[in-house]
Protein backbone atom coordinates (compact mmCIF):
# COMPACT_ATOMS: atom_id res chain seq x y z
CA UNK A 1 -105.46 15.92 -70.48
CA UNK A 2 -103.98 14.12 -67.47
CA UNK A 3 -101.33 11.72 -68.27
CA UNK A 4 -101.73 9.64 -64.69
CA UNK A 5 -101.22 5.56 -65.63
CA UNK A 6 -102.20 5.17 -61.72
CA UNK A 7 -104.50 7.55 -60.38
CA UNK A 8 -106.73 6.20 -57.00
CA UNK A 9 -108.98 8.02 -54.28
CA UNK A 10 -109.59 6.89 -50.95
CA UNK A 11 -109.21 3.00 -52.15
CA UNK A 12 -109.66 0.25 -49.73
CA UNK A 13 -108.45 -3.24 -50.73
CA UNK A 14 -109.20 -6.68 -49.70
CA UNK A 15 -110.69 -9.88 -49.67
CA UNK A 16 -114.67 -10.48 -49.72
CA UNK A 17 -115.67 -7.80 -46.97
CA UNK A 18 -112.79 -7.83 -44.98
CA UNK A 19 -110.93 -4.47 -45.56
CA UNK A 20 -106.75 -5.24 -45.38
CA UNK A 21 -106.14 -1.72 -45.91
CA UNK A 22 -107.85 1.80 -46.81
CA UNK A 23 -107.46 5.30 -47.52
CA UNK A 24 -105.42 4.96 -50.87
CA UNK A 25 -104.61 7.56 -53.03
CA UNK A 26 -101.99 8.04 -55.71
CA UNK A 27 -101.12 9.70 -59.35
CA UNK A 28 -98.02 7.89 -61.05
CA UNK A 29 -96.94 9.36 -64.34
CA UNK A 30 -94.59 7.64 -66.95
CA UNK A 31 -91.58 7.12 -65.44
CA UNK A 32 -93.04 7.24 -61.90
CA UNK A 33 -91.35 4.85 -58.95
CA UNK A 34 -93.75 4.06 -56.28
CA UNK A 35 -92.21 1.84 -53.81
CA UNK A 36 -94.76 0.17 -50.90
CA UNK A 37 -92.91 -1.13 -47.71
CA UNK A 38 -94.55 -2.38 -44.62
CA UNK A 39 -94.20 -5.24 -42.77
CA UNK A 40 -95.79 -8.65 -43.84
CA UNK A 41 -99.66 -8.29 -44.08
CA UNK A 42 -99.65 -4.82 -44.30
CA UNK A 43 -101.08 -4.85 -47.28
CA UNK A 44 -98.45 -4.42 -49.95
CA UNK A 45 -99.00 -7.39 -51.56
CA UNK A 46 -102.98 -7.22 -51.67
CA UNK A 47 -102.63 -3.55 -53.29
CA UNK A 48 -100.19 -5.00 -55.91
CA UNK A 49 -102.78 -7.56 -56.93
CA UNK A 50 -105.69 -5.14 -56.85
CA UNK A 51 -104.06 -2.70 -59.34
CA UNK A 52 -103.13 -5.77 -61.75
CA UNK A 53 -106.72 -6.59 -61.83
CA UNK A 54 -106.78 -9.92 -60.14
CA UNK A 55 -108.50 -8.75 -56.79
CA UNK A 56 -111.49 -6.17 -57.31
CA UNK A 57 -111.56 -2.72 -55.41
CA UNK A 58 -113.80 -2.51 -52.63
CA UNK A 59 -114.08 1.16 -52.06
CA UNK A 60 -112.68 4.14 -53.80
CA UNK A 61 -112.06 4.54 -57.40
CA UNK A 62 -109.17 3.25 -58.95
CA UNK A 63 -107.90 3.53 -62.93
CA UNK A 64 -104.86 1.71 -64.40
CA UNK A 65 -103.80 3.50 -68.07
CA UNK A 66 -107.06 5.53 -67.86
CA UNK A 67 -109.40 2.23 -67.05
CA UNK A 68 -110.52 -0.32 -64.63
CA UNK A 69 -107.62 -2.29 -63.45
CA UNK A 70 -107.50 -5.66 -65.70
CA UNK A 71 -108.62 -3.56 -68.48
CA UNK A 72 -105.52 -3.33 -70.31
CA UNK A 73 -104.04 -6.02 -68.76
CA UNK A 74 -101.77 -6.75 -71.62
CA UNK A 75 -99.76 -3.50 -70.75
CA UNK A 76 -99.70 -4.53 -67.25
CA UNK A 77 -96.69 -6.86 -66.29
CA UNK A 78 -96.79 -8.27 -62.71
CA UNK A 79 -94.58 -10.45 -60.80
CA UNK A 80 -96.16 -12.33 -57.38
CA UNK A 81 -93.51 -12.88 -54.85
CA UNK A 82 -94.47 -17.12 -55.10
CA UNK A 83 -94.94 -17.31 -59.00
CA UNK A 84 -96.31 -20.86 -59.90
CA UNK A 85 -93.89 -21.84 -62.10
CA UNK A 86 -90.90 -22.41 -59.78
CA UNK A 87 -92.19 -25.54 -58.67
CA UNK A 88 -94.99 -27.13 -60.88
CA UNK A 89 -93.88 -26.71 -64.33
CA UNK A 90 -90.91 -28.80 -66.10
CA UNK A 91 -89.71 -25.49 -68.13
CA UNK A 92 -86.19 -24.02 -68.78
CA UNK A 93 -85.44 -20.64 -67.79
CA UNK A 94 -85.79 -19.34 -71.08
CA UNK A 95 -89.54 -20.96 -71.68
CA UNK A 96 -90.41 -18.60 -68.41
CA UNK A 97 -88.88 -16.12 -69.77
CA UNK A 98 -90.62 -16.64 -73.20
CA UNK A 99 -93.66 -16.58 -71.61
CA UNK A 100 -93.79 -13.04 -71.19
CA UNK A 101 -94.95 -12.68 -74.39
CA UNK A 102 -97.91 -14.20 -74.54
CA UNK A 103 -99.57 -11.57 -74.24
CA UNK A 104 -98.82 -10.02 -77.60
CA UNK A 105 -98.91 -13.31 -79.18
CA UNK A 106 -101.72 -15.14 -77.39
CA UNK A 107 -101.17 -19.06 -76.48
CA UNK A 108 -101.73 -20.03 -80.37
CA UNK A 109 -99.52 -18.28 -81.86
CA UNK A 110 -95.89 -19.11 -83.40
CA UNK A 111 -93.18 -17.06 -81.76
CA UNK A 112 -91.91 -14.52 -83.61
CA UNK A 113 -88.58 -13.14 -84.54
CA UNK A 114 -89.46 -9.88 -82.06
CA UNK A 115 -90.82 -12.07 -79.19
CA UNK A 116 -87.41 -13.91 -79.27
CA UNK A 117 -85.06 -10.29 -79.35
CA UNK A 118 -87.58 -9.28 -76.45
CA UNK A 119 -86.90 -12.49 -74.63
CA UNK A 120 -83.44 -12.98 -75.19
CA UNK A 121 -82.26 -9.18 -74.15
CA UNK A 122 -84.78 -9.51 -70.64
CA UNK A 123 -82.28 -12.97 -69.72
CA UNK A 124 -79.35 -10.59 -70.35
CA UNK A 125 -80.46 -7.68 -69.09
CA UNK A 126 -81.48 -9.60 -65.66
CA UNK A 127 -78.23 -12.01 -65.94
CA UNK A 128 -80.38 -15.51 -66.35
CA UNK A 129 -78.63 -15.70 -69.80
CA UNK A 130 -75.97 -17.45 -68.13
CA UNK A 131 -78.43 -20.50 -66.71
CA UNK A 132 -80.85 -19.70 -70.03
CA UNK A 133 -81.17 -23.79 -71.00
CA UNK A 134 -80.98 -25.13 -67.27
CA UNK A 135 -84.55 -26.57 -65.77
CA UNK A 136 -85.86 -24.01 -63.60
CA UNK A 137 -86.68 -26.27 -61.01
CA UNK A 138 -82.83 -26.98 -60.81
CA UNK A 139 -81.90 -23.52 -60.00
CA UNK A 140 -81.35 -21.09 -56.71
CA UNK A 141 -84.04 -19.11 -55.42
CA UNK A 142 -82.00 -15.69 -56.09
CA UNK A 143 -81.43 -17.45 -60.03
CA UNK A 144 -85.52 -18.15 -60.63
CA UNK A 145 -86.03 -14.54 -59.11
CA UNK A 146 -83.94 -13.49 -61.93
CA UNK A 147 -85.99 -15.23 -64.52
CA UNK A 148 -89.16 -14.27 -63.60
CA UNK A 149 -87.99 -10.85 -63.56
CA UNK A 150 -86.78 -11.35 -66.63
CA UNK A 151 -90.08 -12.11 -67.70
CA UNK A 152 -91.59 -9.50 -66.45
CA UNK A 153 -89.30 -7.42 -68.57
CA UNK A 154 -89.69 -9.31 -71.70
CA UNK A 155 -93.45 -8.46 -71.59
CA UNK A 156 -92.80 -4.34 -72.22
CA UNK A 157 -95.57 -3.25 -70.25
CA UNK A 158 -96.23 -0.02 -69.39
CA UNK A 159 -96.89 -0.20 -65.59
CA UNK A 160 -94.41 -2.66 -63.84
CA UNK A 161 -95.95 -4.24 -60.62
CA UNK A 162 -93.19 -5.92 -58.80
CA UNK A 163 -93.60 -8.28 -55.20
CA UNK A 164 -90.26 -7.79 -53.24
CA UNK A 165 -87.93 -8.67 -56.99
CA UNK A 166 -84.96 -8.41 -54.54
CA UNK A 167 -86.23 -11.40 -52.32
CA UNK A 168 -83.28 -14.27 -52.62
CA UNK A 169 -81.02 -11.64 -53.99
CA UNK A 170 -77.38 -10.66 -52.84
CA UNK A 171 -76.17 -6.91 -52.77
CA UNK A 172 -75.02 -7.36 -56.29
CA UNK A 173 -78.34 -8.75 -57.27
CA UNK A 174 -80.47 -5.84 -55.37
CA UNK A 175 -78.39 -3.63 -57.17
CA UNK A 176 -78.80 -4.75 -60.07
CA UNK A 177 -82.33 -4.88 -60.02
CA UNK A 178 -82.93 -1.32 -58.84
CA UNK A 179 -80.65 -0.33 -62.23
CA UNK A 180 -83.26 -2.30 -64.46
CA UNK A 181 -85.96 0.03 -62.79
CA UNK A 182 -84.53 2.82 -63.62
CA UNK A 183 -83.59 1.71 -67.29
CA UNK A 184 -87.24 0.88 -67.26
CA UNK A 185 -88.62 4.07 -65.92
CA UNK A 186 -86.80 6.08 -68.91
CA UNK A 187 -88.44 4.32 -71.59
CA UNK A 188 -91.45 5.06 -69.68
CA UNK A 189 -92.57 2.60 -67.48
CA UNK A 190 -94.49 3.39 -64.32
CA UNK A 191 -92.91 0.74 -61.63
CA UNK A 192 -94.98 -0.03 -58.25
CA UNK A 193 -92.60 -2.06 -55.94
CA UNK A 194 -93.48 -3.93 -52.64
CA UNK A 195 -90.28 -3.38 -50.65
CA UNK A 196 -89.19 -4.08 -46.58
CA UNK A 197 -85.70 -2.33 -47.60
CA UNK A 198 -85.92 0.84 -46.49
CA UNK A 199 -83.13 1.68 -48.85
CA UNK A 200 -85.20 0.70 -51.72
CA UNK A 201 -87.83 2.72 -50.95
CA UNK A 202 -85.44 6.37 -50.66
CA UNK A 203 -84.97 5.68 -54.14
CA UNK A 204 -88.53 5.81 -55.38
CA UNK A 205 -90.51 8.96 -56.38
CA UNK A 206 -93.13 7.62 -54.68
CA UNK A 207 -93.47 6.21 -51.30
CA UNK A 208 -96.41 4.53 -49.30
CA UNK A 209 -95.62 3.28 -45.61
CA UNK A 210 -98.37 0.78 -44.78
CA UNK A 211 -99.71 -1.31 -41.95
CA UNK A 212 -103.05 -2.65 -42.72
CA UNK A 213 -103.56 1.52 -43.48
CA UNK A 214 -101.31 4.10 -44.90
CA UNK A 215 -99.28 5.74 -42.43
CA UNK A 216 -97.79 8.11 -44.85
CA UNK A 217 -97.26 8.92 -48.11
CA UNK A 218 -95.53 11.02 -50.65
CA UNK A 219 -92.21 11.78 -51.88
CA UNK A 220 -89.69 9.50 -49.14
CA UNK A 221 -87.42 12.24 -47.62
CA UNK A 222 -91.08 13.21 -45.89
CA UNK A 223 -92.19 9.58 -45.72
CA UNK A 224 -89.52 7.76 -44.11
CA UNK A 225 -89.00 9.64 -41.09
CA UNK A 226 -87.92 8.19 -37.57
CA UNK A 227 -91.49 8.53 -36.21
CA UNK A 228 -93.38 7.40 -39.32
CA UNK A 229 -90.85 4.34 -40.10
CA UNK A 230 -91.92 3.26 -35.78
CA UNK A 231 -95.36 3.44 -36.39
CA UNK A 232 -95.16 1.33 -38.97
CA UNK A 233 -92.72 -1.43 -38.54
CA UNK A 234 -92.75 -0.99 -34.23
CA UNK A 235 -89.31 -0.31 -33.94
CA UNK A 236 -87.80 1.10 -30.76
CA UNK A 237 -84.72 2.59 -32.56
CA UNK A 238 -83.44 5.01 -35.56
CA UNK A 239 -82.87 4.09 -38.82
């Protein structure tokens, strides 16, 4: 029995009828780390959204934990790179945080003593315990990226899709990030990240180079060659 979270064939993502990118295919196990990097519309971002279910497939076949993508959507934590409540809500950082719950409790429901350990551990475990009462509006872009990673983590999904989590962040931050992924990916957790950090995506077990189509992809000591990382990005010089 094949114990693939992510498994896709020759998908092609995108918008209506207009294709962003094609030619997908990938197996992620528990524990898997599948970085995407590409430049901006490359198609990182539209894959991402596609395997959390929000944006159908338009070709290929695609199953997230053994089922159409939004299937299971309650073991499927995702975090956009804009999330919506940095700017419109009036909510401390730990009410975002606390809102990675809801899906085990539903929007009705009382929190309970397990939603708050679950909460409380993702603001320490990310940092944002320090600014946990603060408004979120009031905060730095590098502090709300902590708290909505934070709830990202509170949710204990199974598959982790993450939209450039070290945007804002300063070497100490990207660090630390990377070493919640791999805390993450020993309970478990299958983690897809969207990535332009080339150093990022070394680290992964799985690597994608996209732009607007996959220009490689597999393990990243065979992915992130000289030649493949020019095609991509257009650079005229190593890396």
């Amino acid at each position: 029995m094949s114990r693939e979270l992510l498994t896709a064939r020759g998908l092609a993502v995108g918008y209506g009828s207009f294709t962003v990118v094609e030619g997908i295919s990938l197996d992620a196990r528990p524990g898997a780390f599948v970085t995407l990097i590409g430049t901006n519309g490359s198609g990182k971002s539209t894959l991402l959204k596609t395997l959390a279910g929000l944006v159908p497939p338009m070709r290929g076949t695609l199953q997230v934990l053994g089922a159409a993508p939004g299937t299971h959507a309650r073991r499927v934590a995702y975090l956009p790179q804009h999330p919506a409540s940095s700017h419109t809500l009036p909510l401390r950082a730990r009410d975002v945080v606390a809102m990675g719950r809801f899906a085990h409790l539903g929007l009705l429901r009382p929190e309970r003593a397990v939603d708050r350990r679950a909460r409380d551990a993702a603001l320490a475990r990310t940092g944002a315990d320090a600014y946990a009462d603060a408004p979120l509006r009031g905060l730095s872009g590098g502090q709300q990226q902590r708290v909505h990673l934070a709830q990202v983590i509170a949710r204990e999904a199974d598959i982790l899709l993450l939209d450039e989590p070290t945007a804002g962040l300063d070497l100490a931050g990207r660090e630390a990030v990377l070493d919640i992924i791999a805390e993450e990916r020993t309970r478990g957790a299958v983690v897809v990240m969207a990535t332009h950090d080339l150093g990022e995506a070394a680290r992964a077990s799985l690597v994608l180079l996209m732009a607007r189509r996959v220009v490689a992809a597999g393990p990243p000591e065979t992915v992130l060659t000289d030649a493949n990382v020019r095609e991509a990005f257009g650079l005229t010089h190593l890396h």
